[in-house]
PDB file of N, CA and C in Angstrom:
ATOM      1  N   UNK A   1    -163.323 283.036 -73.677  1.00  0.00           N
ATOM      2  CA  UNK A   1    -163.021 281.735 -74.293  1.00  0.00           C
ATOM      3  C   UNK A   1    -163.913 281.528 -75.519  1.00  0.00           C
ATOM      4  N   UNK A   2    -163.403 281.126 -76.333  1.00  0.00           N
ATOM      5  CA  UNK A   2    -163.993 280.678 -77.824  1.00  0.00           C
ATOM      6  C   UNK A   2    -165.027 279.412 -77.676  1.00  0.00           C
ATOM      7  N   UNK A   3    -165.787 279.161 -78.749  1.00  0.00           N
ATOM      8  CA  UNK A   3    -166.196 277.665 -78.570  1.00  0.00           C
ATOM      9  C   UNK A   3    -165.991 276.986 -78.875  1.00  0.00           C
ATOM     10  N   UNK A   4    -164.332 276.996 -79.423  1.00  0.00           N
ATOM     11  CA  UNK A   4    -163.629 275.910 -80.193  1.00  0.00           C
ATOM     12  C   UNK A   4    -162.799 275.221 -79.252  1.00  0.00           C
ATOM     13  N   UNK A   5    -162.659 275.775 -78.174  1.00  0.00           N
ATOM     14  CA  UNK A   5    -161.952 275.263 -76.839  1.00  0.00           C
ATOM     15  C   UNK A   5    -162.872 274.177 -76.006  1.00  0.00           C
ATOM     16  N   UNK A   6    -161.990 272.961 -76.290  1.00  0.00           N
ATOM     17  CA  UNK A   6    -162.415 272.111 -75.143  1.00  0.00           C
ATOM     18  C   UNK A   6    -161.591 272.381 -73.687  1.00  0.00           C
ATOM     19  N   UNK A   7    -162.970 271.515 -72.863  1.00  0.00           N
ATOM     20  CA  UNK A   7    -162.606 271.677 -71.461  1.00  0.00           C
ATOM     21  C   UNK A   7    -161.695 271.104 -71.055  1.00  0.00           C
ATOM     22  N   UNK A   8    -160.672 271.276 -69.810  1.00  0.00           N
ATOM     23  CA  UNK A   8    -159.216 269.982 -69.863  1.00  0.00           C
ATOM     24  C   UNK A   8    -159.532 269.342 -68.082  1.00  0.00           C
ATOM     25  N   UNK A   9    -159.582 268.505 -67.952  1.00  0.00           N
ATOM     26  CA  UNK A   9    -159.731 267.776 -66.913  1.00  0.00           C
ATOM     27  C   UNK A   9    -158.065 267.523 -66.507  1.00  0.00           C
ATOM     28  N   UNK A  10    -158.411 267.986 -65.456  1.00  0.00           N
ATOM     29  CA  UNK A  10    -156.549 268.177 -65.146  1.00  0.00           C
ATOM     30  C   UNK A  10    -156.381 266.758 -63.916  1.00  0.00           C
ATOM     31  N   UNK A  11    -156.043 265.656 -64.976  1.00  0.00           N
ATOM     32  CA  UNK A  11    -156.255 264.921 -63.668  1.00  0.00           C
ATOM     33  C   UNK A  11    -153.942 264.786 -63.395  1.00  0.00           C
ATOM     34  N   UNK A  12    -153.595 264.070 -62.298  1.00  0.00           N
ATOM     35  CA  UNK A  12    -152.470 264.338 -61.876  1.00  0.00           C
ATOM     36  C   UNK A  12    -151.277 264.152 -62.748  1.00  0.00           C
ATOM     37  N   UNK A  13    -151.632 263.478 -63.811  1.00  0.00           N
ATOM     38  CA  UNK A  13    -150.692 263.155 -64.984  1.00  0.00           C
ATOM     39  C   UNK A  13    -150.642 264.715 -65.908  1.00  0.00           C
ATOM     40  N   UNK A  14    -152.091 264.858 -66.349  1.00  0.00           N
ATOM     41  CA  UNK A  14    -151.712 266.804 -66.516  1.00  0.00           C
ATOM     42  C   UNK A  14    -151.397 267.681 -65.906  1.00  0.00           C
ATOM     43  N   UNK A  15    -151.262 267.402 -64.593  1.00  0.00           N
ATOM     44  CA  UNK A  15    -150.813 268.671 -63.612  1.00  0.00           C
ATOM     45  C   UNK A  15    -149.029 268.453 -63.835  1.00  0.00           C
ATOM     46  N   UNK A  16    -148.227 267.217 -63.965  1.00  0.00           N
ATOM     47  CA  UNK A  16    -147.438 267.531 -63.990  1.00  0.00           C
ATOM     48  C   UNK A  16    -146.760 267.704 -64.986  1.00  0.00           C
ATOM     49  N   UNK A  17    -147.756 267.530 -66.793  1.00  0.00           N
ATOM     50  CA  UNK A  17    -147.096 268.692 -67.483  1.00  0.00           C
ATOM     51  C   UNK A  17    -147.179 269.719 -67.080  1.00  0.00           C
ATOM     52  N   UNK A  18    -148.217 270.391 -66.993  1.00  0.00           N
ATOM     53  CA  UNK A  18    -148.815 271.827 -66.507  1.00  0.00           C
ATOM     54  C   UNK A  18    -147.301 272.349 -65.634  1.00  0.00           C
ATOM     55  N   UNK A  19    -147.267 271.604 -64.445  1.00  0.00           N
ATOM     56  CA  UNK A  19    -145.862 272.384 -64.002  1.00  0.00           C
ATOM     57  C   UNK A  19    -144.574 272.164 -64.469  1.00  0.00           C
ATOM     58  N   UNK A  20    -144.591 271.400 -65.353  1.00  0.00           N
ATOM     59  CA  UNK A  20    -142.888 271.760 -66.645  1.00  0.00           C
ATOM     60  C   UNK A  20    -143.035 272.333 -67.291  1.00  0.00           C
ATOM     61  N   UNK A  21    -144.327 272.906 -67.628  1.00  0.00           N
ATOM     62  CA  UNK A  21    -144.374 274.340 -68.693  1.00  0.00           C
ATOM     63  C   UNK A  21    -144.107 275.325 -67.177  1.00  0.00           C
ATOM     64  N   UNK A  22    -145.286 275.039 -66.532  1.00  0.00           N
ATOM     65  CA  UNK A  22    -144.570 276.155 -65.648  1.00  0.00           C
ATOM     66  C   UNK A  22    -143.142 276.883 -64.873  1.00  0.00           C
ATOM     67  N   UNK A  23    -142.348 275.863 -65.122  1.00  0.00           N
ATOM     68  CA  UNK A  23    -141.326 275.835 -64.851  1.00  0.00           C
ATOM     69  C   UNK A  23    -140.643 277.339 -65.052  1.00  0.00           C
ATOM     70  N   UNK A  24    -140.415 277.248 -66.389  1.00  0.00           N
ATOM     71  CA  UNK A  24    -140.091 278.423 -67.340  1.00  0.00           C
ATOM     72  C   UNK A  24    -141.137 279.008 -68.199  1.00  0.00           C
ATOM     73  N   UNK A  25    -142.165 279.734 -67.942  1.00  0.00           N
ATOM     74  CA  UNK A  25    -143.282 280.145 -68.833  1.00  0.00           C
ATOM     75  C   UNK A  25    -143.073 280.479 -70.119  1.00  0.00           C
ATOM     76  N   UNK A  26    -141.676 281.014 -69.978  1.00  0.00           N
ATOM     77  CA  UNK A  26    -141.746 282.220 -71.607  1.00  0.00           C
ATOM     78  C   UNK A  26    -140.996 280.842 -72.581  1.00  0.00           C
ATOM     79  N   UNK A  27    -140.246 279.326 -72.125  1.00  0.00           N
ATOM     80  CA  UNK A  27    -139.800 278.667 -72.782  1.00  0.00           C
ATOM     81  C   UNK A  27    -140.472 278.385 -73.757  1.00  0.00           C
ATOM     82  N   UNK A  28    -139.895 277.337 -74.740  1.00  0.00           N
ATOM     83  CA  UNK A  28    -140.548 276.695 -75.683  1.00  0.00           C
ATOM     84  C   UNK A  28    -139.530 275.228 -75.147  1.00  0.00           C
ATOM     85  N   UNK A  29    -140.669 274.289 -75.591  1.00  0.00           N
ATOM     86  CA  UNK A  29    -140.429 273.091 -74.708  1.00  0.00           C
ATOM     87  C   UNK A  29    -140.512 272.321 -75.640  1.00  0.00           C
ATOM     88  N   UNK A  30    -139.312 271.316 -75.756  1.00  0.00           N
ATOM     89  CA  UNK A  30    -139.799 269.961 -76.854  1.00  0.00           C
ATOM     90  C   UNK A  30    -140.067 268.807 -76.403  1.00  0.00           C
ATOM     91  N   UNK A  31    -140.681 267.618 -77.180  1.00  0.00           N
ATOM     92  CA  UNK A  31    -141.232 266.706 -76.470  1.00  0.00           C
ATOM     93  C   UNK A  31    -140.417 265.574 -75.273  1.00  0.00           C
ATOM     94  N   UNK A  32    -139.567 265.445 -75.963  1.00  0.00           N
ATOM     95  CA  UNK A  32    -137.869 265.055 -74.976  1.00  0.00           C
ATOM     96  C   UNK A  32    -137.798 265.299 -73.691  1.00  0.00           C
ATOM     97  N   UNK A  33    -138.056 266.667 -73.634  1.00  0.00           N
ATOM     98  CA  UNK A  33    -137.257 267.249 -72.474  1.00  0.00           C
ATOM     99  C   UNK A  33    -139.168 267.630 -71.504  1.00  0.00           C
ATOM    100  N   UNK A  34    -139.706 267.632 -71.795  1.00  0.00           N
ATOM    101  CA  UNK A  34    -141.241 267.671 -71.178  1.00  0.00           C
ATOM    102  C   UNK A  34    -141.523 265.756 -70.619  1.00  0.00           C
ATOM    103  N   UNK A  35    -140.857 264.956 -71.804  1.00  0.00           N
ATOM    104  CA  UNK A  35    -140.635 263.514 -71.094  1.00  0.00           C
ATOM    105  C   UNK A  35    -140.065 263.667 -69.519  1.00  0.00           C
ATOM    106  N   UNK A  36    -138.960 263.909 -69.810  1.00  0.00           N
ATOM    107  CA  UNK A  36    -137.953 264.203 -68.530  1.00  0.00           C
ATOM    108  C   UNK A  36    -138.364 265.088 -67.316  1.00  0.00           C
ATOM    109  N   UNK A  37    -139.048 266.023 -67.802  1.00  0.00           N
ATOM    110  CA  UNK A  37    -139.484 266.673 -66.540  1.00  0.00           C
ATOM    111  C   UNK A  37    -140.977 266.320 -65.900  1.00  0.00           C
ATOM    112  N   UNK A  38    -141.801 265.847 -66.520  1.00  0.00           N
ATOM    113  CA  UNK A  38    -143.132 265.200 -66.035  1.00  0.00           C
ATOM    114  C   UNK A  38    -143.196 263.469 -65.834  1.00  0.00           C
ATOM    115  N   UNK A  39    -141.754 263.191 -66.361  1.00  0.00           N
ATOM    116  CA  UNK A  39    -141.597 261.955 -66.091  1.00  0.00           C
ATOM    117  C   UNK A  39    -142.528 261.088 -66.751  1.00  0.00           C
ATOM    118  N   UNK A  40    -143.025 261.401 -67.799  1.00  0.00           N
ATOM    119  CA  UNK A  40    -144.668 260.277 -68.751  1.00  0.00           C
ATOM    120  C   UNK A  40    -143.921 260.172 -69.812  1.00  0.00           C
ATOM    121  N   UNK A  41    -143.646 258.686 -69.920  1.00  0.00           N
ATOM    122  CA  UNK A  41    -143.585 258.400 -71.286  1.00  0.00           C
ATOM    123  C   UNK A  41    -143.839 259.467 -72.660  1.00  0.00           C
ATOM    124  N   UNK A  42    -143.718 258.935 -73.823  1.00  0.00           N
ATOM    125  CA  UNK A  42    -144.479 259.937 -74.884  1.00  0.00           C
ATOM    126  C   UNK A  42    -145.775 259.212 -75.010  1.00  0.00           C
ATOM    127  N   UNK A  43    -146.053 257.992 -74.788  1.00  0.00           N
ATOM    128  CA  UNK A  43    -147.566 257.650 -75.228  1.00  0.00           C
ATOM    129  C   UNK A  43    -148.604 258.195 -74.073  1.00  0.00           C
ATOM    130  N   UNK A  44    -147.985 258.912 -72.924  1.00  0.00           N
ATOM    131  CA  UNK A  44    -148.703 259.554 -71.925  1.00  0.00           C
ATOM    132  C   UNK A  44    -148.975 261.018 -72.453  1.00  0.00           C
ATOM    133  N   UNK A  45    -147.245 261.754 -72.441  1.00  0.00           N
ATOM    134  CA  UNK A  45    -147.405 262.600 -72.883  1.00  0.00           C
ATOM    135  C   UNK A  45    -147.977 263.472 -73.990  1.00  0.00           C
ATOM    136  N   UNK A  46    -147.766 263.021 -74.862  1.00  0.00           N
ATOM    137  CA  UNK A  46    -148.176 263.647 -76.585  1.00  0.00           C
ATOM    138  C   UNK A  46    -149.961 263.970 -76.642  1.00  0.00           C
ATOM    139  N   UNK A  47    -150.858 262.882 -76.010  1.00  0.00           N
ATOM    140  CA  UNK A  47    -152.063 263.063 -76.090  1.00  0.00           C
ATOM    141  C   UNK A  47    -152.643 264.017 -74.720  1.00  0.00           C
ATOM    142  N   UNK A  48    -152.116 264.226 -73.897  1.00  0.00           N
ATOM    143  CA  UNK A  48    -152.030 265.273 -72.932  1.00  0.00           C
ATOM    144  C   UNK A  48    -151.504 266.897 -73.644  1.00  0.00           C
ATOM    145  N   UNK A  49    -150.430 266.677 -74.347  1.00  0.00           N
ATOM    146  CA  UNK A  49    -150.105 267.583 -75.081  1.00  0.00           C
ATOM    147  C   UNK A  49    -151.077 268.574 -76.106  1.00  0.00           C
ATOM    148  N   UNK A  50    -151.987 267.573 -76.631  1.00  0.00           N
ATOM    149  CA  UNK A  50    -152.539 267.560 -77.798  1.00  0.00           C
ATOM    150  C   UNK A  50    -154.130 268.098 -77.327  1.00  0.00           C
ATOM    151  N   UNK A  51    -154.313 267.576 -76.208  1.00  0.00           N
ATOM    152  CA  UNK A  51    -155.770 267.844 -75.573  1.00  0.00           C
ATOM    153  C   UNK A  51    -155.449 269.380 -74.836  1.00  0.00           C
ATOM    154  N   UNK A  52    -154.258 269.436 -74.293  1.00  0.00           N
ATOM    155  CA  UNK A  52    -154.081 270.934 -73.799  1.00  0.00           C
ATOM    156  C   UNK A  52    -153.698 272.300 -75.172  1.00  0.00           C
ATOM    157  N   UNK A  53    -153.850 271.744 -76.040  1.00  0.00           N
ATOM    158  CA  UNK A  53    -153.804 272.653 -77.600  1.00  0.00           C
ATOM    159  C   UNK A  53    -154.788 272.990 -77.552  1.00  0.00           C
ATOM    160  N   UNK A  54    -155.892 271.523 -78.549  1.00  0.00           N
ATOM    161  CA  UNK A  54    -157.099 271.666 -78.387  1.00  0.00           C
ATOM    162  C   UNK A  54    -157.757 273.229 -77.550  1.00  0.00           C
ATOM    163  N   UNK A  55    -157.851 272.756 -75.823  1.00  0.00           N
ATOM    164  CA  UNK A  55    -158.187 273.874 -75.038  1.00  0.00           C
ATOM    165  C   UNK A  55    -157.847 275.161 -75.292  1.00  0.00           C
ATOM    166  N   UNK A  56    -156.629 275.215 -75.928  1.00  0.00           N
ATOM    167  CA  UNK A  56    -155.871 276.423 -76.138  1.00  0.00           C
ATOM    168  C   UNK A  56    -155.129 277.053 -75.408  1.00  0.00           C
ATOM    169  N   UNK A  57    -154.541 276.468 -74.587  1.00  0.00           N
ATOM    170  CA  UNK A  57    -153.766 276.261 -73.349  1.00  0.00           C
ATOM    171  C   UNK A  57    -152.030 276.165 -73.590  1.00  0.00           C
ATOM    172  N   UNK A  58    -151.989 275.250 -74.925  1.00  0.00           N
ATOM    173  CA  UNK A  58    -150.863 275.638 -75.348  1.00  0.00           C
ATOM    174  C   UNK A  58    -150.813 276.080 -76.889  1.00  0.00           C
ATOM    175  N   UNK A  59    -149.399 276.160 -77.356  1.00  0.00           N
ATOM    176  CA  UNK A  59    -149.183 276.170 -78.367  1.00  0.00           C
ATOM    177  C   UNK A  59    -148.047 275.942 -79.541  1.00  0.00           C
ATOM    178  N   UNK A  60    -148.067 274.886 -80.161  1.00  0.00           N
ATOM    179  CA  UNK A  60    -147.262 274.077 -80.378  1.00  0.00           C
ATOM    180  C   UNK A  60    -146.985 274.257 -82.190  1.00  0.00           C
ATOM    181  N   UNK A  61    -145.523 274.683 -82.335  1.00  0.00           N
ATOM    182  CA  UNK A  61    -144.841 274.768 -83.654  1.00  0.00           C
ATOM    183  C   UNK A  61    -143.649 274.204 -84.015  1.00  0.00           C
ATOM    184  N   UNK A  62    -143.383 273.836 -85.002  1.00  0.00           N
ATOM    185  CA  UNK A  62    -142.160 273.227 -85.735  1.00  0.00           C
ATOM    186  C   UNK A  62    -141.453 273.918 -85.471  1.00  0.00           C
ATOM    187  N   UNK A  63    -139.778 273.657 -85.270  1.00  0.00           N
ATOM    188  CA  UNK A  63    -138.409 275.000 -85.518  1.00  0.00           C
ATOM    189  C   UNK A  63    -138.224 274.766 -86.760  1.00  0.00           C
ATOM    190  N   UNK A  64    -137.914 275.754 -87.459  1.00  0.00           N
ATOM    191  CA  UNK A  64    -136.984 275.672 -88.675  1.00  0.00           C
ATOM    192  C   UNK A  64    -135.857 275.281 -88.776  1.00  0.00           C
ATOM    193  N   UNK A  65    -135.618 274.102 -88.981  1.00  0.00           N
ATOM    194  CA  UNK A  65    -134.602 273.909 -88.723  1.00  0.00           C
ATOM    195  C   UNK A  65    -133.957 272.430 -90.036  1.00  0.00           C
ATOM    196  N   UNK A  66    -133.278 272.386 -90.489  1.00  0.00           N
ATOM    197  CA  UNK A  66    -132.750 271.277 -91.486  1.00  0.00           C
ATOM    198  C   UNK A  66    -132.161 270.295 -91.043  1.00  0.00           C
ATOM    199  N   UNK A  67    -132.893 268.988 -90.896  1.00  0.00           N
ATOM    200  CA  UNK A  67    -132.779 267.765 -89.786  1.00  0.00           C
ATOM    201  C   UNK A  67    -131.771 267.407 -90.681  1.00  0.00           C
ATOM    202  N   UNK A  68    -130.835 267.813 -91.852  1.00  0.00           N
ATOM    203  CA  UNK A  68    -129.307 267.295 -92.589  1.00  0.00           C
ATOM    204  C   UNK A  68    -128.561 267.848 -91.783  1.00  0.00           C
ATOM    205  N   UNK A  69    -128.692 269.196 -91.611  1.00  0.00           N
ATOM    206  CA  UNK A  69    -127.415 270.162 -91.158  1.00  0.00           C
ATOM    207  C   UNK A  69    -127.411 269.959 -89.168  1.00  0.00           C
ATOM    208  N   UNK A  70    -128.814 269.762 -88.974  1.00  0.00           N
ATOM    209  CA  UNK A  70    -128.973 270.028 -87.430  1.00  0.00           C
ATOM    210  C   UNK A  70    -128.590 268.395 -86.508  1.00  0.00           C
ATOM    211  N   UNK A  71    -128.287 267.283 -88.035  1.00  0.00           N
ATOM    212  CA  UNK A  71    -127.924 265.922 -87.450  1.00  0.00           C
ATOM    213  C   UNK A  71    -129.322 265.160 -86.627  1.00  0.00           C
ATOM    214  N   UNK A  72    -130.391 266.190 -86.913  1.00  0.00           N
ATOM    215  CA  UNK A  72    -131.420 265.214 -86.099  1.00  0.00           C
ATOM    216  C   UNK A  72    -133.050 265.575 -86.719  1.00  0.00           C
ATOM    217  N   UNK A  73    -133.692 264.708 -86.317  1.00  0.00           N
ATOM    218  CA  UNK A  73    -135.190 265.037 -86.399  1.00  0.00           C
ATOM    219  C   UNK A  73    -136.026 266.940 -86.268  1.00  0.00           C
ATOM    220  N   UNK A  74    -136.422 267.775 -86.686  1.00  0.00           N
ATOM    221  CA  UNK A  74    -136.890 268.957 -86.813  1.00  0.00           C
ATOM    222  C   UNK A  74    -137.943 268.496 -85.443  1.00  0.00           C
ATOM    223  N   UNK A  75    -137.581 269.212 -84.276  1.00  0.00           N
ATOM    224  CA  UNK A  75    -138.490 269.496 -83.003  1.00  0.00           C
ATOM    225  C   UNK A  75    -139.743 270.022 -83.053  1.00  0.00           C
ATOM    226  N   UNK A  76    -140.773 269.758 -82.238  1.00  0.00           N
ATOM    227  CA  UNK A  76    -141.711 270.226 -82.582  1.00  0.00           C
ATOM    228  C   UNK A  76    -141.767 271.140 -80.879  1.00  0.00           C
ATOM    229  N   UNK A  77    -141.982 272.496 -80.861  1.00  0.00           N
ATOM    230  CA  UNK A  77    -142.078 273.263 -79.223  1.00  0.00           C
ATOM    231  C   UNK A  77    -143.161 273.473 -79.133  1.00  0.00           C
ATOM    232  N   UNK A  78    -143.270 273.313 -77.849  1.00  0.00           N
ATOM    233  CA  UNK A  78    -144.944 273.655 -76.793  1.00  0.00           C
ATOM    234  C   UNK A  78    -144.670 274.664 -75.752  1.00  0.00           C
ATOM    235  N   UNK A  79    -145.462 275.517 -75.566  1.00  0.00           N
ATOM    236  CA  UNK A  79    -145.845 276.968 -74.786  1.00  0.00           C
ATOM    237  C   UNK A  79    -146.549 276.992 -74.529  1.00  0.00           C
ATOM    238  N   UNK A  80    -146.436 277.465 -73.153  1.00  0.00           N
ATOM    239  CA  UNK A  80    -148.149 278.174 -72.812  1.00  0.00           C
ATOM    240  C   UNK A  80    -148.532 279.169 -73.366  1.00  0.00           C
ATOM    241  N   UNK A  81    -149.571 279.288 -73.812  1.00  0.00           N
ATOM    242  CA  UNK A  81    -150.292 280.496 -74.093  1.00  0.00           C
ATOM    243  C   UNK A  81    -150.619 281.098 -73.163  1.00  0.00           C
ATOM    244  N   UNK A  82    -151.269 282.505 -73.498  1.00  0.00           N
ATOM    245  CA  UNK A  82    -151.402 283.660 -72.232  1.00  0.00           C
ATOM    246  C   UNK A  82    -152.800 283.340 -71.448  1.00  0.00           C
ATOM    247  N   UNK A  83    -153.448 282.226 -72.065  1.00  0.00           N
ATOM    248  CA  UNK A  83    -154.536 281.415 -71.466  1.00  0.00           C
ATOM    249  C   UNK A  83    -154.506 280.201 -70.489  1.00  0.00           C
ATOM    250  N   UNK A  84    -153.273 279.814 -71.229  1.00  0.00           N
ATOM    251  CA  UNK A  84    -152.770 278.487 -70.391  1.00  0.00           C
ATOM    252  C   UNK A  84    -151.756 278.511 -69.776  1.00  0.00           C
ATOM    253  N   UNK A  85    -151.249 279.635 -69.397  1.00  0.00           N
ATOM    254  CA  UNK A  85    -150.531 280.174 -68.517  1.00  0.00           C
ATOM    255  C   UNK A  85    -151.357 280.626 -66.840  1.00  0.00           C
ATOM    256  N   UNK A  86    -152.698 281.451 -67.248  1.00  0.00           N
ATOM    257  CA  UNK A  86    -153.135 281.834 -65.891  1.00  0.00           C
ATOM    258  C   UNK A  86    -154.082 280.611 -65.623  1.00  0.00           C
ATOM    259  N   UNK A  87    -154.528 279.308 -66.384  1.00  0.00           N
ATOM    260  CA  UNK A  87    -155.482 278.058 -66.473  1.00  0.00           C
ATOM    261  C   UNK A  87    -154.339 277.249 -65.578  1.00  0.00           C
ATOM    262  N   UNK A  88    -153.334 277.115 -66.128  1.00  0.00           N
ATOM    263  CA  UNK A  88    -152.102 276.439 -65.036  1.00  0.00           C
ATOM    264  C   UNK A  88    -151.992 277.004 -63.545  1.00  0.00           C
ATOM    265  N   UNK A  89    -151.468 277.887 -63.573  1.00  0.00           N
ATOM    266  CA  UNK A  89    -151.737 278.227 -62.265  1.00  0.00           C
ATOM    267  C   UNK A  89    -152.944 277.924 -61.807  1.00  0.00           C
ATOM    268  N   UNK A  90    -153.913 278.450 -62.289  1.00  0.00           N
ATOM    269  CA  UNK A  90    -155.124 278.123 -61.570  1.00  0.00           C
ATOM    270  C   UNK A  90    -155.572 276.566 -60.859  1.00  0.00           C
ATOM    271  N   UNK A  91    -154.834 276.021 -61.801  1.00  0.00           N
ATOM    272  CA  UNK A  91    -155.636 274.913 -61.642  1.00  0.00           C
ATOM    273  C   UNK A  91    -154.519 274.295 -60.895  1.00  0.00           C
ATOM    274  N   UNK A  92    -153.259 274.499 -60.822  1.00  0.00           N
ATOM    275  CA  UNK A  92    -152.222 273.734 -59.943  1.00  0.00           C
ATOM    276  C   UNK A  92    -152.177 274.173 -58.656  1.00  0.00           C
ATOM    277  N   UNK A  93    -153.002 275.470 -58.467  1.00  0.00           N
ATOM    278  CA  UNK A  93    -153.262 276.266 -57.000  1.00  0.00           C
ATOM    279  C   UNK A  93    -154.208 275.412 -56.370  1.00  0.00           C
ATOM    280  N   UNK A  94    -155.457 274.945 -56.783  1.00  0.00           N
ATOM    281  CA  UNK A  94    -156.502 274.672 -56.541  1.00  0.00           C
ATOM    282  C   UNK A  94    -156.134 272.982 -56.022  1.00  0.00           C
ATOM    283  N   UNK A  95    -155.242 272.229 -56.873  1.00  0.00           N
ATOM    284  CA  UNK A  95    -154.686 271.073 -56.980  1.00  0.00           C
ATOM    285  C   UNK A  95    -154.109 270.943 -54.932  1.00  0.00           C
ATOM    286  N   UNK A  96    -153.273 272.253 -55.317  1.00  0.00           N
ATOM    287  CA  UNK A  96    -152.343 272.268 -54.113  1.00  0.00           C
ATOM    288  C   UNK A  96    -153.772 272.299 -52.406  1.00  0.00           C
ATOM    289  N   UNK A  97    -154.524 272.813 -52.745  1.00  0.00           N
ATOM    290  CA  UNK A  97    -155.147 273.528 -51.583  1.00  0.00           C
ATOM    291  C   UNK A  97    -156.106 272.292 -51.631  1.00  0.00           C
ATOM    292  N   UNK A  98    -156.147 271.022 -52.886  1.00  0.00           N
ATOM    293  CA  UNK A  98    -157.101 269.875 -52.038  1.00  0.00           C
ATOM    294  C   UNK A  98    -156.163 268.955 -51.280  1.00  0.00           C
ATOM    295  N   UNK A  99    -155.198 269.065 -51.614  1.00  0.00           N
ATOM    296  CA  UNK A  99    -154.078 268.220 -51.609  1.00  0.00           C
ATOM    297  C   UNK A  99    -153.423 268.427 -49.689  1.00  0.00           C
ATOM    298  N   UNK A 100    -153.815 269.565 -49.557  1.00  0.00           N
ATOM    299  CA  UNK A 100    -153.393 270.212 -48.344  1.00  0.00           C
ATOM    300  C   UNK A 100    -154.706 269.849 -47.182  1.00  0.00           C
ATOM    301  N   UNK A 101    -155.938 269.901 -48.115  1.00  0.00           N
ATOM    302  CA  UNK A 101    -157.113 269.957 -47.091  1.00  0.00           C
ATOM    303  C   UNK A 101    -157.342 268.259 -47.031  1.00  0.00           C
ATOM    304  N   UNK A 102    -156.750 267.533 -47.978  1.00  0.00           N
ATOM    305  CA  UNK A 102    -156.255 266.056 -48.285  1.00  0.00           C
ATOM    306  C   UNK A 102    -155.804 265.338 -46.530  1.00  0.00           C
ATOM    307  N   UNK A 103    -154.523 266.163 -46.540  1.00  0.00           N
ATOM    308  CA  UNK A 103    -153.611 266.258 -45.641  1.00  0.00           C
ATOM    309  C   UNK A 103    -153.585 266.460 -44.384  1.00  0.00           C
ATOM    310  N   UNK A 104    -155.244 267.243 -44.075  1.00  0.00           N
ATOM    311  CA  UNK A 104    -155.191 267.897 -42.779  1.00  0.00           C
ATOM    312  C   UNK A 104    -154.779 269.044 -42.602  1.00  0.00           C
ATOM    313  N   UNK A 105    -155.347 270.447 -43.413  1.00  0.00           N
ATOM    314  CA  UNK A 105    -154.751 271.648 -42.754  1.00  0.00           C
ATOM    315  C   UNK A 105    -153.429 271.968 -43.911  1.00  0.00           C
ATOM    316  N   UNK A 106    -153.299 273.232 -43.702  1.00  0.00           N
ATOM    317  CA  UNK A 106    -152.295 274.189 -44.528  1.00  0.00           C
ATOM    318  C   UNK A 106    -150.912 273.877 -43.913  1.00  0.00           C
ATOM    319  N   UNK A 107    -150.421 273.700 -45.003  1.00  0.00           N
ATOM    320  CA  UNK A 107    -148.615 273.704 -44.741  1.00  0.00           C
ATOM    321  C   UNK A 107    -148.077 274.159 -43.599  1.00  0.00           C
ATOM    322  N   UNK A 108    -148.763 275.575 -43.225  1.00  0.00           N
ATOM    323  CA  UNK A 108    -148.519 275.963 -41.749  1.00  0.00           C
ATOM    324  C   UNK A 108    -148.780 275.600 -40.923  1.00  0.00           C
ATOM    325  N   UNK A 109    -149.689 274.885 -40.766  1.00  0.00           N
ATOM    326  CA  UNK A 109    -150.388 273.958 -39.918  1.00  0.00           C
ATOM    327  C   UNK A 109    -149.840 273.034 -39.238  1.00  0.00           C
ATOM    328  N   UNK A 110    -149.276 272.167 -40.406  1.00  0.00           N
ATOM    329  CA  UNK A 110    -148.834 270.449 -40.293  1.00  0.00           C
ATOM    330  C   UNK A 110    -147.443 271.010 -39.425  1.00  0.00           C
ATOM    331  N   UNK A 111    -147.110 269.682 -38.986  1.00  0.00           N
ATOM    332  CA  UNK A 111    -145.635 269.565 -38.098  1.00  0.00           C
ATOM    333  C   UNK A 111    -145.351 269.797 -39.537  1.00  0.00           C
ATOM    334  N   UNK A 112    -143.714 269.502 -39.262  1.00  0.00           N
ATOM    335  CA  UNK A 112    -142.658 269.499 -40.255  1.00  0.00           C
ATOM    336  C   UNK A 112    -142.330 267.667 -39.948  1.00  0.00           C
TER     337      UNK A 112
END
């Protein structure tokens, strides 16, 4: 890790971007449709977005695209990087296993 990377405090509002990127890793994701799947507003989302760059966790570019011909606003896509790809997991594993010890015991454990 560089020292231009800040640290990301993954509290439950970032975990569930974290798993709409995870969803599809190799996607590119626009802000719209990352609304819809983490369910946060954009005034939630975008600065979650922006702090997981920062880290370097993702990585986020314009399409080329001509908002005359394409009838709309030029998208901006977010990816995980090959950093914030194994940082996601990590950290949504870790999420899962307090969440479980939260709970009382491993999934196998609990009744159904």
């Amino acid at each position: 890790m560089s020292g231009m990377t800040t640290p990301v405090r993954v509290t439950t509002a970032v975990s569930k971007v974290l798993a709409a990127l995870l969803e599809d890793p190799e996607a590119e994701r626009y802000g719209l449709d990352l609304m819809r799947a983490s369910g946060h507003p954009s005034g939630t989302l975008y600065p979650i977005l922006l702090r997981l760059q920062r880290a370097g966790w993702v990585q986020a570019e314009w399409e080329d695209v001509d908002p005359v011909a394409a009838g709309r606003p030029a998208r901006r896509y977010y990816k995980l990087t090959p950093d914030g790809l194994v940082a996601a997991r990590t950290e949504l594993a870790a999420l899962r296993r307090q969440l479980d010890r939260a709970l009382g015991g491993s999934p196998e454990t609990r009744p159904a």
